[in-house]
Protein backbone atom coordinates (compact mmCIF):
# COMPACT_ATOMS: atom_id res chain seq x y z
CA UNK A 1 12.93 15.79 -28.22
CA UNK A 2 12.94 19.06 -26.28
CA UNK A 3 12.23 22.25 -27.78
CA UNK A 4 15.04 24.98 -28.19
CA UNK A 5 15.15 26.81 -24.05
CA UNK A 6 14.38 30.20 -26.58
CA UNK A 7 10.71 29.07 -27.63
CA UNK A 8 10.29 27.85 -24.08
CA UNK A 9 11.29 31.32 -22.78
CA UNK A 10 9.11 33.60 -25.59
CA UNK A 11 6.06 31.35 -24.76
CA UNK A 12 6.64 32.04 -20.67
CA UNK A 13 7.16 36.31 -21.62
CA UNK A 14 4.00 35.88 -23.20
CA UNK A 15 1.84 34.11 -20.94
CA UNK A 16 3.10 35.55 -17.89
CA UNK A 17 3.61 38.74 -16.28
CA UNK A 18 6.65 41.25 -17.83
CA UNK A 19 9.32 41.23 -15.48
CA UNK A 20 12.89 42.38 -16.14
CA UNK A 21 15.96 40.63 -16.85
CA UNK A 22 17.42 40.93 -13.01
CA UNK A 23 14.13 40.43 -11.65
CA UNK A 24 13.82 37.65 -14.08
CA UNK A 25 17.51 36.32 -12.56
CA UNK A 26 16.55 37.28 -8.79
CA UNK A 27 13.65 35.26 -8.63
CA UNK A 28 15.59 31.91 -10.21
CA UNK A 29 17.25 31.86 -6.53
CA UNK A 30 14.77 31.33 -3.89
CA UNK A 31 15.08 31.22 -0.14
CA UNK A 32 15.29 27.54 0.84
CA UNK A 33 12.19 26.20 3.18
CA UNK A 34 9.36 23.46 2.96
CA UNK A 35 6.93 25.67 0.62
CA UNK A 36 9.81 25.98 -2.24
CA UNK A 37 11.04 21.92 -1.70
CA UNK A 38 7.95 20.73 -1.92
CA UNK A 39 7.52 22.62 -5.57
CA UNK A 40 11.46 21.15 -6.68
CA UNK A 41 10.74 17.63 -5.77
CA UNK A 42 8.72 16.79 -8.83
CA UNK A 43 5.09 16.45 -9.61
CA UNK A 44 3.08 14.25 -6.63
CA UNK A 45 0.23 15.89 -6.39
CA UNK A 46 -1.86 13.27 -7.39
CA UNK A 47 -0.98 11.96 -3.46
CA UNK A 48 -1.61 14.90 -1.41
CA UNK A 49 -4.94 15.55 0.39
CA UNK A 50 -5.62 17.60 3.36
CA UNK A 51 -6.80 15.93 5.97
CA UNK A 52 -8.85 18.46 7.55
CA UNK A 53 -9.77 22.48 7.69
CA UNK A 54 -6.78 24.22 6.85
CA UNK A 55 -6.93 27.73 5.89
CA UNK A 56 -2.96 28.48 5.97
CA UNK A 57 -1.45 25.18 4.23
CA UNK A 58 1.81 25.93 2.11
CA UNK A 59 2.71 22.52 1.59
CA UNK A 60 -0.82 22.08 -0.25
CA UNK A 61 0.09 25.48 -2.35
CA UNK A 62 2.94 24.00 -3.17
CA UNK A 63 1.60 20.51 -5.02
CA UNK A 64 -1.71 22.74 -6.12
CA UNK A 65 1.03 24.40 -8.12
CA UNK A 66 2.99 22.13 -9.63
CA UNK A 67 -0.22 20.03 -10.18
CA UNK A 68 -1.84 23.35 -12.28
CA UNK A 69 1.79 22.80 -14.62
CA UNK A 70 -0.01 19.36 -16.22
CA UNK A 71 -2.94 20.83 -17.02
CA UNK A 72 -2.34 23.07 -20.31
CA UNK A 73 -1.01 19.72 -21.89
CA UNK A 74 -4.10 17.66 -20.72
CA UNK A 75 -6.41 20.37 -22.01
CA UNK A 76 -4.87 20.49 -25.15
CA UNK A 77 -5.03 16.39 -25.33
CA UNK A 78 -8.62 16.34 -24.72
CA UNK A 79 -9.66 18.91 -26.86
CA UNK A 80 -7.90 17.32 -29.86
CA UNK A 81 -9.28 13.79 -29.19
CA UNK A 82 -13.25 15.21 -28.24
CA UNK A 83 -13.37 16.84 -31.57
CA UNK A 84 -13.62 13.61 -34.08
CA UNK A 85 -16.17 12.72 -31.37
CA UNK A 86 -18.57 15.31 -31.24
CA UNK A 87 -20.33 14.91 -34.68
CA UNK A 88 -20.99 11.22 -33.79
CA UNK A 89 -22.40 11.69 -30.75
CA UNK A 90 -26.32 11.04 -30.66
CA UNK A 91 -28.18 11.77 -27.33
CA UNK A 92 -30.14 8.59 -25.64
CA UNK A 93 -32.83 11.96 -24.34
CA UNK A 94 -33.59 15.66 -25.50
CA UNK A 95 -31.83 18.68 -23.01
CA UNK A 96 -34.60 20.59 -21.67
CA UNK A 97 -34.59 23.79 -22.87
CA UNK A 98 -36.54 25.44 -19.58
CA UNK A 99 -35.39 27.27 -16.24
CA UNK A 100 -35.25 24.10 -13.82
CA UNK A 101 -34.89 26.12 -10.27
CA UNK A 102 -36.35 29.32 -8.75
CA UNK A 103 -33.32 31.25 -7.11
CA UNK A 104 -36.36 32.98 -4.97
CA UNK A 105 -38.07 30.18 -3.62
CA UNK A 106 -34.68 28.30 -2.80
CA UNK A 107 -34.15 31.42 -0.91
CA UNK A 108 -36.70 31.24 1.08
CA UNK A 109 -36.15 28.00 1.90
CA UNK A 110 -32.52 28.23 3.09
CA UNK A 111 -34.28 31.34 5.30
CA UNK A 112 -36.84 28.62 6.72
CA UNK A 113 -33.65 26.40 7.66
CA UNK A 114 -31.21 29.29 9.07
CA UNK A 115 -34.66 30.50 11.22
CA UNK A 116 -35.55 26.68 12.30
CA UNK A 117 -31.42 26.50 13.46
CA UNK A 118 -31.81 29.66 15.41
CA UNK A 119 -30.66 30.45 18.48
CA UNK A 120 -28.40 27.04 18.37
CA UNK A 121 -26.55 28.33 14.96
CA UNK A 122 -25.63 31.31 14.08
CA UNK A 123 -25.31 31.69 10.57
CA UNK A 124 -21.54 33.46 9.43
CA UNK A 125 -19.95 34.39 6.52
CA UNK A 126 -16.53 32.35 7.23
CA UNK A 127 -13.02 32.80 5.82
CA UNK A 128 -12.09 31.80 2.57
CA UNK A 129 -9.02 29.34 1.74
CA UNK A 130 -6.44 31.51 0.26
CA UNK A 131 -2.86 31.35 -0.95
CA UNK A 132 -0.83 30.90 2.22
CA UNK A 133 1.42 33.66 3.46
CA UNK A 134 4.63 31.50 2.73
CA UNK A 135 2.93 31.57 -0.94
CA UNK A 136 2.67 35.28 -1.02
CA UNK A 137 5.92 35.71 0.42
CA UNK A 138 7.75 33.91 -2.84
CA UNK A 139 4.99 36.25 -4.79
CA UNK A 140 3.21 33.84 -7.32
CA UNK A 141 5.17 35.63 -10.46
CA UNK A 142 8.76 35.36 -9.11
CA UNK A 143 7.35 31.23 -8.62
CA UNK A 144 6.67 31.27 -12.14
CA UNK A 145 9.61 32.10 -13.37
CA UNK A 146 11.79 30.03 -10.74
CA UNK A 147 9.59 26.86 -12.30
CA UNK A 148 10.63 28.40 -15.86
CA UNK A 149 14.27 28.20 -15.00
CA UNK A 150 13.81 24.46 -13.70
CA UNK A 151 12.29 23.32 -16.82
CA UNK A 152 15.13 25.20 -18.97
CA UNK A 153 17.45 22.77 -16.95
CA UNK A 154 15.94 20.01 -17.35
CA UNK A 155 14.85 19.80 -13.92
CA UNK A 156 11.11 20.45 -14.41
CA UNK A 157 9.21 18.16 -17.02
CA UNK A 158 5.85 20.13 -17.21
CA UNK A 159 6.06 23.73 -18.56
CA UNK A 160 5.20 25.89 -15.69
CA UNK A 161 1.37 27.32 -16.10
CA UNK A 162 1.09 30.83 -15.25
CA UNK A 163 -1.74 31.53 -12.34
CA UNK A 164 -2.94 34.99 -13.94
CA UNK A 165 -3.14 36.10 -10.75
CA UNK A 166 -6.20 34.09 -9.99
CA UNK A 167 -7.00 33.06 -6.15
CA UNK A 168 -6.68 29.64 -5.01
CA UNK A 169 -10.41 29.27 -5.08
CA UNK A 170 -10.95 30.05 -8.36
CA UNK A 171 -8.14 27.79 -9.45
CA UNK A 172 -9.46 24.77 -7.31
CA UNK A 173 -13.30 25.22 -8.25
CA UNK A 174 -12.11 25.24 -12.12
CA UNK A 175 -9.86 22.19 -11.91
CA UNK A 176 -12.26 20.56 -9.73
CA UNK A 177 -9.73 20.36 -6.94
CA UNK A 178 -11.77 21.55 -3.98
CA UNK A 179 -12.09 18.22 -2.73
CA UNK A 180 -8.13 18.19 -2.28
CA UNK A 181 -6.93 21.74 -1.16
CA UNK A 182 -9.63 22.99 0.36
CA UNK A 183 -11.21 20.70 2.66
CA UNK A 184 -13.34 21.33 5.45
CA UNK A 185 -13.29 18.79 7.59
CA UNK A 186 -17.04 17.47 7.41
CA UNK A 187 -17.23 15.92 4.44
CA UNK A 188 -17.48 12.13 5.02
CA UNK A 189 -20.40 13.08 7.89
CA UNK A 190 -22.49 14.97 5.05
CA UNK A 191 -22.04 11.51 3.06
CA UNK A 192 -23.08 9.84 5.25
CA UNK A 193 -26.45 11.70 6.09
CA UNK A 194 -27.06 11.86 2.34
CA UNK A 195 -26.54 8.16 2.21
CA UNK A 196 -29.13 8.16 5.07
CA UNK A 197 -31.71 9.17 2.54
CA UNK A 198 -33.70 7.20 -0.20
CA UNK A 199 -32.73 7.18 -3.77
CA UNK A 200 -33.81 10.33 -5.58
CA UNK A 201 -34.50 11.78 -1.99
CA UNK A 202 -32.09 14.43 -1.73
CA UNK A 203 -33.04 17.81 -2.74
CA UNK A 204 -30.39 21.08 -3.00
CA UNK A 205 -32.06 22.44 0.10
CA UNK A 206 -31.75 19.30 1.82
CA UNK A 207 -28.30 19.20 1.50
CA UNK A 208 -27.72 22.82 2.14
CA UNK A 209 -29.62 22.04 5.56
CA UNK A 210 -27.17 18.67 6.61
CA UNK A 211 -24.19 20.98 5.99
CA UNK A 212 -25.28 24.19 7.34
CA UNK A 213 -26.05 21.95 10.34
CA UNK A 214 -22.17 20.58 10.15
CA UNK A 215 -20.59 23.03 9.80
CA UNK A 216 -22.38 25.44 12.47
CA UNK A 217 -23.57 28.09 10.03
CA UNK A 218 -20.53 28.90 8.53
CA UNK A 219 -22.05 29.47 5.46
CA UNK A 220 -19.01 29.33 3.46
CA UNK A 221 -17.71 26.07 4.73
CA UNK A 222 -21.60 25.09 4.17
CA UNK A 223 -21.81 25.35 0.79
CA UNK A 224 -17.89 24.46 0.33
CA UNK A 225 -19.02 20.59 1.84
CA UNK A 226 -21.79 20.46 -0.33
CA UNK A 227 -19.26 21.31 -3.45
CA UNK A 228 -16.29 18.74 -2.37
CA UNK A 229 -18.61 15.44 -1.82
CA UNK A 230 -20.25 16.54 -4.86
CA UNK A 231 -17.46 17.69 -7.14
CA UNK A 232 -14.75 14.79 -5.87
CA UNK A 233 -12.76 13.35 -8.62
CA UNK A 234 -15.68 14.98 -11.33
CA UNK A 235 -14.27 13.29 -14.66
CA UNK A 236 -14.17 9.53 -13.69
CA UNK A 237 -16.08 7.26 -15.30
CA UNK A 238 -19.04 6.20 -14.25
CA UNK A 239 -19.78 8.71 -11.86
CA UNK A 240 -23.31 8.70 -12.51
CA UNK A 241 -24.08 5.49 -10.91
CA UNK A 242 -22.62 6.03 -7.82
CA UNK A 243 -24.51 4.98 -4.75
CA UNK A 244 -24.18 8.89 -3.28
CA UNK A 245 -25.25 10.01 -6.93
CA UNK A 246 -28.40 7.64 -7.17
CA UNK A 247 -29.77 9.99 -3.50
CA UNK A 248 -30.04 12.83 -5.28
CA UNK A 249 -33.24 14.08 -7.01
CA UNK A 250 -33.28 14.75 -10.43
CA UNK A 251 -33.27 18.15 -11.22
CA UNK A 252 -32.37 18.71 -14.81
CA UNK A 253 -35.36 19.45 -17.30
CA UNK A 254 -34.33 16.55 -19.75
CA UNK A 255 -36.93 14.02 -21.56
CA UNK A 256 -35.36 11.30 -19.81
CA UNK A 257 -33.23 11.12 -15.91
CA UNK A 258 -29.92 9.94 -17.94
CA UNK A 259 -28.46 13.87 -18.48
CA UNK A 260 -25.73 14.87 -16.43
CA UNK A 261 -27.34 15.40 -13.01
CA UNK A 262 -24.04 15.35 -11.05
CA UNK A 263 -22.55 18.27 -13.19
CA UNK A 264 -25.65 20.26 -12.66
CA UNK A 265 -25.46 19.83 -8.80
CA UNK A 266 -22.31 20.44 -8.48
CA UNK A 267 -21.82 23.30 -11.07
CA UNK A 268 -24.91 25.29 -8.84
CA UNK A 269 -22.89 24.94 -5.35
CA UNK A 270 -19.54 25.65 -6.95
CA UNK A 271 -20.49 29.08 -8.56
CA UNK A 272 -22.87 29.69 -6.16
CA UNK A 273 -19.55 29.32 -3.86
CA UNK A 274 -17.65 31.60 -5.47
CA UNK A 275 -20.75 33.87 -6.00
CA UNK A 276 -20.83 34.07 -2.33
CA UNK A 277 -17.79 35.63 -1.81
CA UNK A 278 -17.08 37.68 -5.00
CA UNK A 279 -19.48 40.53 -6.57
CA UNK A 280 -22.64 39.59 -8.40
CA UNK A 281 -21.47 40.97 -11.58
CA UNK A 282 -17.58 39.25 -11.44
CA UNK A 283 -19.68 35.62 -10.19
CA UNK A 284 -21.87 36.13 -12.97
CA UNK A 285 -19.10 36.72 -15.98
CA UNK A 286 -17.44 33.72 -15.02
CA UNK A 287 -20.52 31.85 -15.14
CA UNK A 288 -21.15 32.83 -18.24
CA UNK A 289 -17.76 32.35 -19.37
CA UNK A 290 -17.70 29.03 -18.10
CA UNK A 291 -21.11 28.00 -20.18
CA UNK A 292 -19.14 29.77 -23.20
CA UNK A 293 -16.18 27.49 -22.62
CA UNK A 294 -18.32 24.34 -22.24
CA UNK A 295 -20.13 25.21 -25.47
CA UNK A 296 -17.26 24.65 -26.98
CA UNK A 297 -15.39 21.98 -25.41
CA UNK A 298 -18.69 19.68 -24.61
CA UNK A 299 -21.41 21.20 -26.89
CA UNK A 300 -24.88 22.54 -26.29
CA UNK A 301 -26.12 22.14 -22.83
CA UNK A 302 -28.70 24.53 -21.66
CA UNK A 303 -29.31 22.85 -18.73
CA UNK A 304 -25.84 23.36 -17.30
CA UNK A 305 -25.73 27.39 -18.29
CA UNK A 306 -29.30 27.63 -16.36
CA UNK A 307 -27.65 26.06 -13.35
CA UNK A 308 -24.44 28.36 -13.74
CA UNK A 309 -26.47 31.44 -14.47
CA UNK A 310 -29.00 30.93 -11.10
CA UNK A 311 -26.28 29.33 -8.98
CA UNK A 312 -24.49 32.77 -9.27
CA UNK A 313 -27.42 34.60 -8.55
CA UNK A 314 -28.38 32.51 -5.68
CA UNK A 315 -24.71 32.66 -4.20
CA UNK A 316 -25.03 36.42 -4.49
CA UNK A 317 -28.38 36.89 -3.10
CA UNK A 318 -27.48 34.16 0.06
CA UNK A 319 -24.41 36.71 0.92
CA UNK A 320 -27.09 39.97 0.98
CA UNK A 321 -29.46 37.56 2.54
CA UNK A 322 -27.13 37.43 5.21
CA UNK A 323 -25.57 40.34 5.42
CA UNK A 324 -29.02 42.59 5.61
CA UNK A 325 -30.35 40.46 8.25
CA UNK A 326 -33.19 38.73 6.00
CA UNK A 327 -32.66 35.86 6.84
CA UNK A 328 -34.31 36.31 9.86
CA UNK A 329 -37.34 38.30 8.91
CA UNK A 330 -40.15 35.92 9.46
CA UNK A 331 -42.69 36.51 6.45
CA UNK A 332 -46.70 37.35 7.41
CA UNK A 333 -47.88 34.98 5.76
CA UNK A 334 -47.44 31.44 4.06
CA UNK A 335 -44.49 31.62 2.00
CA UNK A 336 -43.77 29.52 -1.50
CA UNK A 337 -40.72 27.52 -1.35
CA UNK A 338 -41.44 24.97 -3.78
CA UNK A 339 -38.33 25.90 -5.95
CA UNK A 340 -37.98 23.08 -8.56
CA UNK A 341 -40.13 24.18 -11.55
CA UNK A 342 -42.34 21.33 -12.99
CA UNK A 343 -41.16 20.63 -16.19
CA UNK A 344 -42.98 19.17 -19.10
CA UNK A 345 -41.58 16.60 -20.41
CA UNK A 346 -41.71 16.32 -24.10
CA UNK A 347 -40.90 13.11 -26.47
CA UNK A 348 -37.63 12.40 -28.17
């Protein structure tokens, strides 16, 4: 049974931005066009994908949208259902408790890899994928509260979610929907020169290197690759045995290689991503706000806040890297980039 329109309405004031009653009315009625059709023909976002680079890509806004409306509910779902769980649980190994990675030394290598692609690539900050201008144009709150008035008619099924005014970046690396809305194009060739390599023969700079080389030193496409092959579909069973997992090294500091490697590769490239392009201190809160969030959600993990914590730092420190010029400044002497920190590895 559907709640009362009134609760429906209180909960939207709340969550959303104020707006008043003829803006409220105004923004029900929206100019007509592909952008606003593709939001009022119902929730199929599950089949959209783009199928290459495509900075400016309403249509994609448009199912990103309505697919963010299912998540509250999901959220909730899970949360509910994990918590009879988490006492039960029993570890098959012990999280390591030590810093796994040296931002530094992966520095330096990524410097040894732009240097060794110069003068053939250039290396380049690149444009981010943003809210298209047809987005804008509706303006994201008067969206919200057109979706509102769809759901109080009965034309909506998923309570509209509220984007806080949060870039389409930020909402696809949290959802895990990079993969979907912001491709770039070179994903299947990175796959396939990881799948060129041995098991456990992939290293972080190694695939920095195969994607900095696809994507011609765009540096923000580079590390975007790197997050979508890794981050595709991230909550699927099983994930850990695919054959693209089983190339990469191990690189958790667990008593045993059964933690969640995948997570902490792809957790490192996606806030190192966004780290990249927003300030060091606004990359680092959500980092940290992430590893608050998991605490609760998943438990414990130290592992994963060391690779949110030094992927933002290393996101940061790529886009001064790049925009000082260091990058290029050969060092005098031998330089250390063995970045992975021994661990030692201590019985159960």
């Amino acid at each position: 049974m559907r709640k009362p329109a009134l609760l429906f309405l209180l909960a939207a004031v709340l969550a959303a931005s104020s707006a008043s009653a003829a803006s409220i009315r105004d923004s029900l009625v929206l100019e007509r066009g592909t952008f606003i059709e593709t939001v009022d023909s119902g929730y199929r976002s599950g089949m959209y994908r783009q199928s290459g680079l495509l900075l400016d890509d309403p249509v994609g806004d448009a199912f990103l949208l309505r697919k963010l409306d299912t998540i509250p509910i999901k959220l909730i779902k899970s949360f509910i259902y994990s918590l009879p769980q988490k006492e039960k649980e029993t570890l098959p190994y012990k999280i390591g408790k030590t810093v796994p990675v040296d931002v530094e030394k992966l520095l330096n290598k990524c410097a040894e890899i732009m240097r060794g692609q110069f003068p053939d690539i250039f290396p380049e900050a690149g444009q981010e994928h943003k809210w298209s201008k047809e987005t804008e144009g509706y303006t994201l709150s008067r969206l919200y509260w057109h979706k509102l008035g769809r759901h109080i008619g009965g034309f909506q099924q998923d309570f509209p979610a509220p984007t806080f005014g949060c870039s389409k970046l930020f909402i696809c690396l949290t959802c895990g929907w990079t993969s979907r809305y912001c491709v770039t194009g070179q994903e299947e060739a990175l796959v396939q020169r990881v799948m060129s390599y041995p098991d456990r023969g992939v290293k972080p700079h190694d695939l920095f290197a195969e994607s900095y080389a696809l994507n011609k030193g765009n540096l923000y496409l580079t590390l975007l690759t790197c997050e979508n092959i890794l981050a595709k579909m991230p909550f699927r069973p099983g994930r850990g045995q695919d054959l693209m997992q089983c190339k990469l090294a191990y690189i958790r500091h667990d008593s045993a290689e059964v933690g969640d490697n995948y997570g902490a590769w792809y957790h490192f490239f996606g806030i190192a991503l966004y780290a990249f392009l927003r300030s060091p201190g606004h990359s680092r809160f959500v980092a940290e706000t992430e590893s608050f969030g998991s605490f609760f959600y998943e438990g414990p993990d130290p592992q994963e806040d060391y690779f949110n914590r030094y992927g933002a730092i290393f996101g940061a420190r790529l886009r001064k890297m790049l925009e000082d010029g260091a990058w290029w400044l050969r060092p005098e002497g031998p330089q250390d980039t063995d970045y992975l920190i021994p661990q030692i590895i201590q019985p159960l």
